[in-house]
N, C-alpha and C. Protein backbone atom coordinates (compact mmCIF):
# COMPACT_ATOMS: atom_id res chain seq x y z
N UNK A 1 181.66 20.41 123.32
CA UNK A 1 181.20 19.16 122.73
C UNK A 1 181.16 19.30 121.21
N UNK A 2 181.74 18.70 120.45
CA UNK A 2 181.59 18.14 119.10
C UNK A 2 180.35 17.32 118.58
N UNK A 3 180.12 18.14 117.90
CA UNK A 3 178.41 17.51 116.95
C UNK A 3 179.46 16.18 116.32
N UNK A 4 178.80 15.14 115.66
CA UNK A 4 179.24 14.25 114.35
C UNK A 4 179.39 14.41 113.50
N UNK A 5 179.91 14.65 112.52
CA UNK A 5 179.84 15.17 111.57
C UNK A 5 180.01 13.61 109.84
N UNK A 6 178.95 14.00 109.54
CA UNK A 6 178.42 12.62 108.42
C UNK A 6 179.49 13.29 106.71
N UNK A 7 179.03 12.22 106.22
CA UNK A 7 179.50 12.34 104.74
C UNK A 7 178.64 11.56 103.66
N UNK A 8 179.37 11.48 102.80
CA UNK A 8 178.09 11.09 101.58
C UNK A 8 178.57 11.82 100.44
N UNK A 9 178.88 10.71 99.24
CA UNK A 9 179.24 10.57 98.45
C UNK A 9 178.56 10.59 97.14
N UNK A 10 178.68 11.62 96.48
CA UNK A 10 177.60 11.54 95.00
C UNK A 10 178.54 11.54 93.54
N UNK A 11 177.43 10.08 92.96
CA UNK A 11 178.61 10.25 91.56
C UNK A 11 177.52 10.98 90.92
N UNK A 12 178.17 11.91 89.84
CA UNK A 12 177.11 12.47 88.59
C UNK A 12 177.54 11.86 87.55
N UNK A 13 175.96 11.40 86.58
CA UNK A 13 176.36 11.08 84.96
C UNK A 13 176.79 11.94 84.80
N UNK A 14 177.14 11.38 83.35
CA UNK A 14 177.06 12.55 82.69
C UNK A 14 176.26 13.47 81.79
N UNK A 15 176.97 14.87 81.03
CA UNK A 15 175.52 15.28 80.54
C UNK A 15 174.99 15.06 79.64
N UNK A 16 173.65 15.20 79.74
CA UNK A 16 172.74 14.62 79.45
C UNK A 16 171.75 15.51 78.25
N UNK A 17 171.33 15.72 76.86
CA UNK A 17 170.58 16.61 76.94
C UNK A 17 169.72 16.62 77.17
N UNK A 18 168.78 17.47 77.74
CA UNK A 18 167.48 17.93 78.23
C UNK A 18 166.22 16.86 76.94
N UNK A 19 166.84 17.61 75.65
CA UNK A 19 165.65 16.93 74.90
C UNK A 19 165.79 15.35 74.43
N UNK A 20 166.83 14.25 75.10
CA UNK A 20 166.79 12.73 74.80
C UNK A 20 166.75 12.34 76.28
N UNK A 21 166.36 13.37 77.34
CA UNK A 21 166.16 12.62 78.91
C UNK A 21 165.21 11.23 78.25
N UNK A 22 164.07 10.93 77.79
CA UNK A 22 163.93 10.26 78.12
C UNK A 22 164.02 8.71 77.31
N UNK A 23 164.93 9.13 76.18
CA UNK A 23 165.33 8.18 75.39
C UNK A 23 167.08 7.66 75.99
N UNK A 24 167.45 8.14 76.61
CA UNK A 24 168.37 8.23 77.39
C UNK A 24 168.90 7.01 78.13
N UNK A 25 169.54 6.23 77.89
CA UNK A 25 170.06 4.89 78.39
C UNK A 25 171.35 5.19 79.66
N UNK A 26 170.46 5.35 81.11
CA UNK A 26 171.18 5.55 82.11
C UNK A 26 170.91 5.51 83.65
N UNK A 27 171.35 4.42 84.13
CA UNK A 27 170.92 3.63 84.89
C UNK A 27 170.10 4.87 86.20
N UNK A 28 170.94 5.66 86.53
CA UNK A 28 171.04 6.80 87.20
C UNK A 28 169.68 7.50 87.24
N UNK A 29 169.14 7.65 86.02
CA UNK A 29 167.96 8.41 85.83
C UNK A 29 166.51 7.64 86.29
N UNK A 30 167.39 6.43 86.81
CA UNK A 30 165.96 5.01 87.31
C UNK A 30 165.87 5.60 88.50
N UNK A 31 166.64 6.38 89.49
CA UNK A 31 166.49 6.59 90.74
C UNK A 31 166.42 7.72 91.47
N UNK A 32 165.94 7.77 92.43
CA UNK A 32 166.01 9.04 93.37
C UNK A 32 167.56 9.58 93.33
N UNK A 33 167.20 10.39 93.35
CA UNK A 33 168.53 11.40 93.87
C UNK A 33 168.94 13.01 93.42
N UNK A 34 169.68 13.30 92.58
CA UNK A 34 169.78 14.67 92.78
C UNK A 34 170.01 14.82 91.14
N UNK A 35 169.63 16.25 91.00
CA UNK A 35 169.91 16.79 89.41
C UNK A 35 170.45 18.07 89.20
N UNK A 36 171.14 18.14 88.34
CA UNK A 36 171.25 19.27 88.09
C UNK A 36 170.66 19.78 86.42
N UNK A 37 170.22 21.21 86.26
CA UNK A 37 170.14 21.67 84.90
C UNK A 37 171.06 22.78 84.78
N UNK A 38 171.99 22.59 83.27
CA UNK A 38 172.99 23.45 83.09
C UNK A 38 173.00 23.50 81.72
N UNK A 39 173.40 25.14 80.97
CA UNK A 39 173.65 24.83 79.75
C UNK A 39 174.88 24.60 79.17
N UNK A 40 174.96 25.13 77.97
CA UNK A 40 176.30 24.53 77.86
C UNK A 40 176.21 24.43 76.41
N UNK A 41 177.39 24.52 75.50
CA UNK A 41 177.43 25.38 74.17
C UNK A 41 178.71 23.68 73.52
N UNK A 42 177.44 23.17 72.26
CA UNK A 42 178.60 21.93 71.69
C UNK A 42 180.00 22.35 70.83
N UNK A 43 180.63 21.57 71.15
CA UNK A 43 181.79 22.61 70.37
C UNK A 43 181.90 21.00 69.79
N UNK A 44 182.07 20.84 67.99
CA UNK A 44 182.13 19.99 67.76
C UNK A 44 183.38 19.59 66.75
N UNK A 45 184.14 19.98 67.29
CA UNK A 45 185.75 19.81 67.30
C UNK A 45 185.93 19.00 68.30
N UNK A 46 186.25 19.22 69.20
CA UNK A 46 186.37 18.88 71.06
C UNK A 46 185.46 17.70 71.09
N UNK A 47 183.81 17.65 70.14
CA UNK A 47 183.41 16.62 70.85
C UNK A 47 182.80 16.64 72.22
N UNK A 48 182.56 18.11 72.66
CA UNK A 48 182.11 18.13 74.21
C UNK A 48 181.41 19.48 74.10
N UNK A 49 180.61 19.81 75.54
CA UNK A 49 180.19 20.82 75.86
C UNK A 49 181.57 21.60 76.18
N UNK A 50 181.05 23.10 75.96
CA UNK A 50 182.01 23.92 76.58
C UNK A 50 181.50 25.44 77.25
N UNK A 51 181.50 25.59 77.48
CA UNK A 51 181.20 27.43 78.46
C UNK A 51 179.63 27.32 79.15
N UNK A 52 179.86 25.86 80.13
CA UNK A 52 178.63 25.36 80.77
C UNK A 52 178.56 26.07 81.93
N UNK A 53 177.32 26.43 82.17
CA UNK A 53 176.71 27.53 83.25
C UNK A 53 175.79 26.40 84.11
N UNK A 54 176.03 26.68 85.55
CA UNK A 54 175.07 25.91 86.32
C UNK A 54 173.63 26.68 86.37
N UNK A 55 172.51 26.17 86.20
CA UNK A 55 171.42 26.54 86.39
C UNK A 55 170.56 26.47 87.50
N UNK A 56 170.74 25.42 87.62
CA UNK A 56 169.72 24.48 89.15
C UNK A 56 170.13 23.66 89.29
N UNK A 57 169.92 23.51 91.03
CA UNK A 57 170.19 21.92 91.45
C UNK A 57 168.87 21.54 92.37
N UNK A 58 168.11 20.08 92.31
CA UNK A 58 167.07 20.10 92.41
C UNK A 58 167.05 18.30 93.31
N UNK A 59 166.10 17.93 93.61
CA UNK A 59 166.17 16.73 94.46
C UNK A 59 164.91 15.69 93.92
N UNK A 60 165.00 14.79 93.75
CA UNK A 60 163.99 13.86 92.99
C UNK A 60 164.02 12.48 94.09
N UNK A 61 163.14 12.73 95.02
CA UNK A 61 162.89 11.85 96.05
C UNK A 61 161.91 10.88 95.86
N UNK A 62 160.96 11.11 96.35
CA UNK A 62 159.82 9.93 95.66
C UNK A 62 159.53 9.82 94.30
N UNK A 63 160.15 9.96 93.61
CA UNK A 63 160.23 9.66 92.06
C UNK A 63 161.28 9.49 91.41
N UNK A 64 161.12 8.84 90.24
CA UNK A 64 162.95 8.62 89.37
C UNK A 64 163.24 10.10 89.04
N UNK A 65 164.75 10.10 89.11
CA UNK A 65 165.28 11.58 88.70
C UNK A 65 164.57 12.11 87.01
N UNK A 66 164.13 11.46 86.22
CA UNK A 66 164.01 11.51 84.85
C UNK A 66 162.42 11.55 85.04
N UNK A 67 161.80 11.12 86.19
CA UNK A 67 160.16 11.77 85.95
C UNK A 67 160.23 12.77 86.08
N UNK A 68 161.18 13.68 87.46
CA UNK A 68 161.52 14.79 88.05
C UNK A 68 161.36 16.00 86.96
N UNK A 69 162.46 15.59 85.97
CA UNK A 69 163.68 16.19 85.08
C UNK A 69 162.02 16.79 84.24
N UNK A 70 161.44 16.16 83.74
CA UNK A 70 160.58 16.52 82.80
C UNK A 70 159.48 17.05 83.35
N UNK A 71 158.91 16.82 84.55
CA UNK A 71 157.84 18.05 85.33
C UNK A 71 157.98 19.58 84.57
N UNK A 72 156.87 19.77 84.45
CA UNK A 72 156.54 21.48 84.88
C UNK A 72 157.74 22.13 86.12
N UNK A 73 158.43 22.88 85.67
CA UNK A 73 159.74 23.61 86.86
C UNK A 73 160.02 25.04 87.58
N UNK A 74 159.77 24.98 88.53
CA UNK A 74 159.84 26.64 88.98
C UNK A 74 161.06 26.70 88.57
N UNK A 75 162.00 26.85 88.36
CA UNK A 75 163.41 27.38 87.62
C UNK A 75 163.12 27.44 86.15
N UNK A 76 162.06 27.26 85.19
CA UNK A 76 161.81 27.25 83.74
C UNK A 76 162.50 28.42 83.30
N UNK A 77 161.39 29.84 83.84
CA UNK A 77 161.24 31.08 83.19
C UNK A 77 162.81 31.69 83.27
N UNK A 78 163.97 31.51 84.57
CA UNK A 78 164.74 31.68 84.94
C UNK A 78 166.10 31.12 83.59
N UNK A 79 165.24 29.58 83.77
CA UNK A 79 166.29 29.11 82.39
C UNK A 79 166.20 28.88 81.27
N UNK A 80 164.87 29.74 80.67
CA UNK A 80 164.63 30.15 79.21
C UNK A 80 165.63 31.56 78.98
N UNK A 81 165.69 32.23 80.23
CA UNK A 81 166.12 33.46 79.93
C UNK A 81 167.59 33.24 79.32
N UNK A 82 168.23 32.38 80.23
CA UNK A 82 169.59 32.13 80.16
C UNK A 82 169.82 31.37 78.62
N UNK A 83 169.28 30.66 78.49
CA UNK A 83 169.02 30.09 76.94
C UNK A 83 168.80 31.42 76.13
N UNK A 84 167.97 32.39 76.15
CA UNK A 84 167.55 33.38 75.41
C UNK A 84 169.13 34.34 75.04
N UNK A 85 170.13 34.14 75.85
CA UNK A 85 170.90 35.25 76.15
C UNK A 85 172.36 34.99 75.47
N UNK A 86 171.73 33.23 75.41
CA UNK A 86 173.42 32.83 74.81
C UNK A 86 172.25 30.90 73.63
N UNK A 87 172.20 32.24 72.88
CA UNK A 87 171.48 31.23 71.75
C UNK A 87 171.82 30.05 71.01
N UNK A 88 173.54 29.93 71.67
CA UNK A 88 173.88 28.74 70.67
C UNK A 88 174.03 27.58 72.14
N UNK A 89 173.60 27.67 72.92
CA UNK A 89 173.64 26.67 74.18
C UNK A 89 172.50 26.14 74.24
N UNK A 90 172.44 24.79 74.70
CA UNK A 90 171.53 23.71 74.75
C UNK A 90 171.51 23.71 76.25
N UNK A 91 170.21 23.39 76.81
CA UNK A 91 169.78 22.73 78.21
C UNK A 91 170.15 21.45 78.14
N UNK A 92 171.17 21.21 79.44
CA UNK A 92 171.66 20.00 79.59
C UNK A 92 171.32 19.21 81.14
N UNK A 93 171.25 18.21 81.50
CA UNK A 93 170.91 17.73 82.64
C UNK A 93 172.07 16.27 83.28
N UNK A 94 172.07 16.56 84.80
CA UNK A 94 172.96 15.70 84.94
C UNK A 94 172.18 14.92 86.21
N UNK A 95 172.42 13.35 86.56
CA UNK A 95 171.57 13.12 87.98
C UNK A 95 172.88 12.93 88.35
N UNK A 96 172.08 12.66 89.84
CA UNK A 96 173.36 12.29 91.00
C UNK A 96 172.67 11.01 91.57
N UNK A 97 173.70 10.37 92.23
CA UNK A 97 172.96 9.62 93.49
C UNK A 97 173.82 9.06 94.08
N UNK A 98 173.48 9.20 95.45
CA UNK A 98 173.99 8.52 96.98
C UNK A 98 174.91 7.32 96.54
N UNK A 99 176.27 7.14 96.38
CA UNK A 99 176.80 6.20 96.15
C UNK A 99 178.17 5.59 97.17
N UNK A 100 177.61 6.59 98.57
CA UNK A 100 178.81 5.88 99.94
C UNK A 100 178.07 7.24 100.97
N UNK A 101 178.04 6.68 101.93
CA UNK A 101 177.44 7.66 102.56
C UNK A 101 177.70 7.39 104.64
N UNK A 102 178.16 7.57 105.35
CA UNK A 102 178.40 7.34 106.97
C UNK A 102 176.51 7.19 107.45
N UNK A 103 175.71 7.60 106.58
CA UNK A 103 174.79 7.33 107.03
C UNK A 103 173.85 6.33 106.82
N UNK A 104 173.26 5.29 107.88
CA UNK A 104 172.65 4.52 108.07
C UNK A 104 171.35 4.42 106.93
N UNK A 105 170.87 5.51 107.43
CA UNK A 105 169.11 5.53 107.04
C UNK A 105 169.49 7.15 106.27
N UNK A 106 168.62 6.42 105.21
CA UNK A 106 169.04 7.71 103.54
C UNK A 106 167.72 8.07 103.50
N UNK A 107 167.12 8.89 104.55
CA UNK A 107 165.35 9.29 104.52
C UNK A 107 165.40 10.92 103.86
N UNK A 108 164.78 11.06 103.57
CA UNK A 108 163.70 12.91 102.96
C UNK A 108 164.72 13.61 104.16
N UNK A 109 165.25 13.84 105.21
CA UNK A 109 165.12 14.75 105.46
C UNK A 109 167.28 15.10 105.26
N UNK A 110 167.52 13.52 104.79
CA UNK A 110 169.03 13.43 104.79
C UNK A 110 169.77 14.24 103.46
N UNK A 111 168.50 13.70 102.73
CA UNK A 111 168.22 14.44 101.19
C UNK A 111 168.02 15.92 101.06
N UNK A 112 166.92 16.37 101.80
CA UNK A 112 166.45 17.74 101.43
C UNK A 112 167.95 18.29 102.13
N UNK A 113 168.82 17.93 103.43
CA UNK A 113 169.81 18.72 103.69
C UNK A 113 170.95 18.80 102.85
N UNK A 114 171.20 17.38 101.88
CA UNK A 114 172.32 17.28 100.73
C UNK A 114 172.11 18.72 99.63
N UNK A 115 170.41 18.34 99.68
CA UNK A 115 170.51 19.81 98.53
C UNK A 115 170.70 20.80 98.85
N UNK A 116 169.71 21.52 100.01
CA UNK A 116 170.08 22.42 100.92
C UNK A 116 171.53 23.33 100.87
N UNK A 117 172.55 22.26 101.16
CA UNK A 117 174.07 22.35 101.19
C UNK A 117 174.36 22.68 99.88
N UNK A 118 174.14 22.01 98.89
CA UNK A 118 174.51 21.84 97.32
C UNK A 118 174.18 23.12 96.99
N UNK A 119 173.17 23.78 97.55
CA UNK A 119 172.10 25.16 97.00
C UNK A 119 173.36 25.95 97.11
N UNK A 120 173.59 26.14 98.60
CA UNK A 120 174.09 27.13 99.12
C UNK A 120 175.25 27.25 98.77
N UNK A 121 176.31 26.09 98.81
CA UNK A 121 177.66 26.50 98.59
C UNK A 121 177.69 26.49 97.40
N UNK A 122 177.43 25.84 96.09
CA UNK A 122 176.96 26.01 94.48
C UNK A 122 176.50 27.96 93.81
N UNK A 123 175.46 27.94 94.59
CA UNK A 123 174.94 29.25 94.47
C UNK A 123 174.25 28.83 92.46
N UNK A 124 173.05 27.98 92.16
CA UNK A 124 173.03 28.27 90.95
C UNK A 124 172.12 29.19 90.55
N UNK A 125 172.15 29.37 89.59
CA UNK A 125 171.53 31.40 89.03
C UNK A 125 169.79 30.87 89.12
N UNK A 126 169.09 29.57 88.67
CA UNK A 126 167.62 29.36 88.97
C UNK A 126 167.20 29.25 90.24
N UNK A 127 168.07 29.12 90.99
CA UNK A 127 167.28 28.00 92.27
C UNK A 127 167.00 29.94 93.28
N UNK A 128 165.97 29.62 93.52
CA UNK A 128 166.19 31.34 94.19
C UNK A 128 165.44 30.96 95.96
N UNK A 129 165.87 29.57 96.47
CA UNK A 129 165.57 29.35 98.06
C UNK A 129 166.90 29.03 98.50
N UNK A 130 167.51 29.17 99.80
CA UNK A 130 168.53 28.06 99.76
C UNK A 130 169.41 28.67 99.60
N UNK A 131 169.60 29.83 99.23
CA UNK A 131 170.62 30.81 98.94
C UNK A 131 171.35 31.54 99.92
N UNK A 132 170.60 31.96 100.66
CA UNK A 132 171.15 33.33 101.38
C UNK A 132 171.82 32.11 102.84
N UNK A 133 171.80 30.76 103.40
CA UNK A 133 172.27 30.31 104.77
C UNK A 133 172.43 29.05 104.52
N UNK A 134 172.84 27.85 105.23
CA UNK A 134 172.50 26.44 105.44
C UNK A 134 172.04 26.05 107.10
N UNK A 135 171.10 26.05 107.44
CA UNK A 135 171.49 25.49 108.83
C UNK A 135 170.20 24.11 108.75
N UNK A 136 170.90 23.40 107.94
CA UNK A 136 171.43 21.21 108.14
C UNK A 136 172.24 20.90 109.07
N UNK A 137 172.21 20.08 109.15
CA UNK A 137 173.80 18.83 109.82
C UNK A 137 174.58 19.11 109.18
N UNK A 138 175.08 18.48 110.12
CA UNK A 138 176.97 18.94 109.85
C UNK A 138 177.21 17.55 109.48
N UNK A 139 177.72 18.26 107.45
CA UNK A 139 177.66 16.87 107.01
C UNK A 139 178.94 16.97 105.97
N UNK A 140 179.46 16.54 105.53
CA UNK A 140 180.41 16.34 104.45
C UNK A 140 180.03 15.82 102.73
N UNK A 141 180.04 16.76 101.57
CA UNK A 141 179.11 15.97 100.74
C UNK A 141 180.53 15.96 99.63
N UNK A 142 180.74 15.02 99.21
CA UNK A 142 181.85 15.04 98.09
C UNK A 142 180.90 14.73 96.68
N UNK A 143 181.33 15.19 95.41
CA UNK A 143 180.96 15.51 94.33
C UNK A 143 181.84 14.55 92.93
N UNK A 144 181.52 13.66 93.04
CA UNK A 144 182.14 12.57 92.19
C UNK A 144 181.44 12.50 90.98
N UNK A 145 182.53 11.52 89.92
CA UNK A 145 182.10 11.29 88.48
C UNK A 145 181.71 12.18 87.70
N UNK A 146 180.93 12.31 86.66
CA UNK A 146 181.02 13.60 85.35
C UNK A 146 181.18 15.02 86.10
N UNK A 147 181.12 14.99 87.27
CA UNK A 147 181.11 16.65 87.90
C UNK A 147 181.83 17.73 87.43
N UNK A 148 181.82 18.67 86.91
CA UNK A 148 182.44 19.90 86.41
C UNK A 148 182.27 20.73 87.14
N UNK A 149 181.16 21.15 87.19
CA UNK A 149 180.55 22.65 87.39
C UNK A 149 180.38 22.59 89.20
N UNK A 150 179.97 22.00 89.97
CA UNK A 150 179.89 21.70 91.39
C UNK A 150 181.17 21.66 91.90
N UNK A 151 181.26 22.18 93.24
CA UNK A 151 182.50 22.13 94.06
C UNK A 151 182.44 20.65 94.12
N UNK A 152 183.64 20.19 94.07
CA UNK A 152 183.97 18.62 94.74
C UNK A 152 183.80 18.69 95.79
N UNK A 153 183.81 19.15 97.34
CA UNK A 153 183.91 18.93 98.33
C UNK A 153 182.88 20.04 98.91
N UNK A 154 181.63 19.76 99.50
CA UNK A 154 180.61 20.88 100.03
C UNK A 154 180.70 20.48 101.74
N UNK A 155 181.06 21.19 102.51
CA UNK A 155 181.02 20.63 103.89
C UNK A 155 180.18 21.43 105.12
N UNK A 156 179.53 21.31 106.12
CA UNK A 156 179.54 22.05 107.41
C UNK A 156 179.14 21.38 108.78
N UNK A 157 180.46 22.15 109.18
CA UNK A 157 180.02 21.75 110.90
C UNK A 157 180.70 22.48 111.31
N UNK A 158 179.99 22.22 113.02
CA UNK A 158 180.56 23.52 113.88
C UNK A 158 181.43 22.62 115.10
């Protein structure tokens, strides 16, 4: 017998820095959904970040991603260090959110498995749960819009 296997679609802004989250004009940051923190070094030739490191990926459910973003963070001490180590990089932040999904009802537990998945196949250097297995639904998560650093395509089923 074959489980179902779901999908679900996330666009990411883009990045964002850490210190204008909340002056920040972006629709994205009004809503639940997913974040990431990454640094990332301006190169201002290019006009862009460049030699961006994933840090964390994190889930902002009952709250806007941008109340989330600015909490007190168990990944802090983890990503001061990384800041400490490569001094000319800025903390940068990106949200996500649910933007096509096979699933009906988008509840806490559809969420905690998107990240779950995101943890595991991502692997980022703060997040230290979520690491070592996944056992969620068997779900399909594609990785759309500003995405760099995230696999485009995170999947499992049996």
């Amino acid at each position: 017998m074959t489980k179902k296997v779901g999908y679900v679609i996330i666009d990411w802004s883009p990045m964002i820095p850490y210190s204008k989250i909340k002056s920040y004009d972006h629709d994205y940051l009004e809503k639940r959904g997913f974040y990431i923190y990454l640094i990332g070094k301006r190169d201002k030739q290019l006009r862009k970040y460049v030699d961006k490191k994933l840090q964390y990926i994190g889930l902002a459910y009952d709250q806007y991603i941008w109340e989330r973003v600015l909490q007190e963070h168990e990944a802090a001490d983890k990503i001061s260090k990384s800041l400490n180590k490569n001094p000319e990089h800025k903390l940068l932040v990106q949200a996500g959110i649910i933007i096509d999904s096979s699933y009906e009802k988008k509840a806490l537990p559809l969420f905690k498995d998107i990240e779950k998945l995101l943890i595991f196949d991502n692997q980022p250097y703060a997040n230290t749960l979520l690491k070592e297995d996944y056992s969620g639904r068997n779900i399909i998560i594609v990785n759309d819009g500003s995405n760099e650093l995230l696999k485009k395509c995170s999947y499992r089923y049996e």
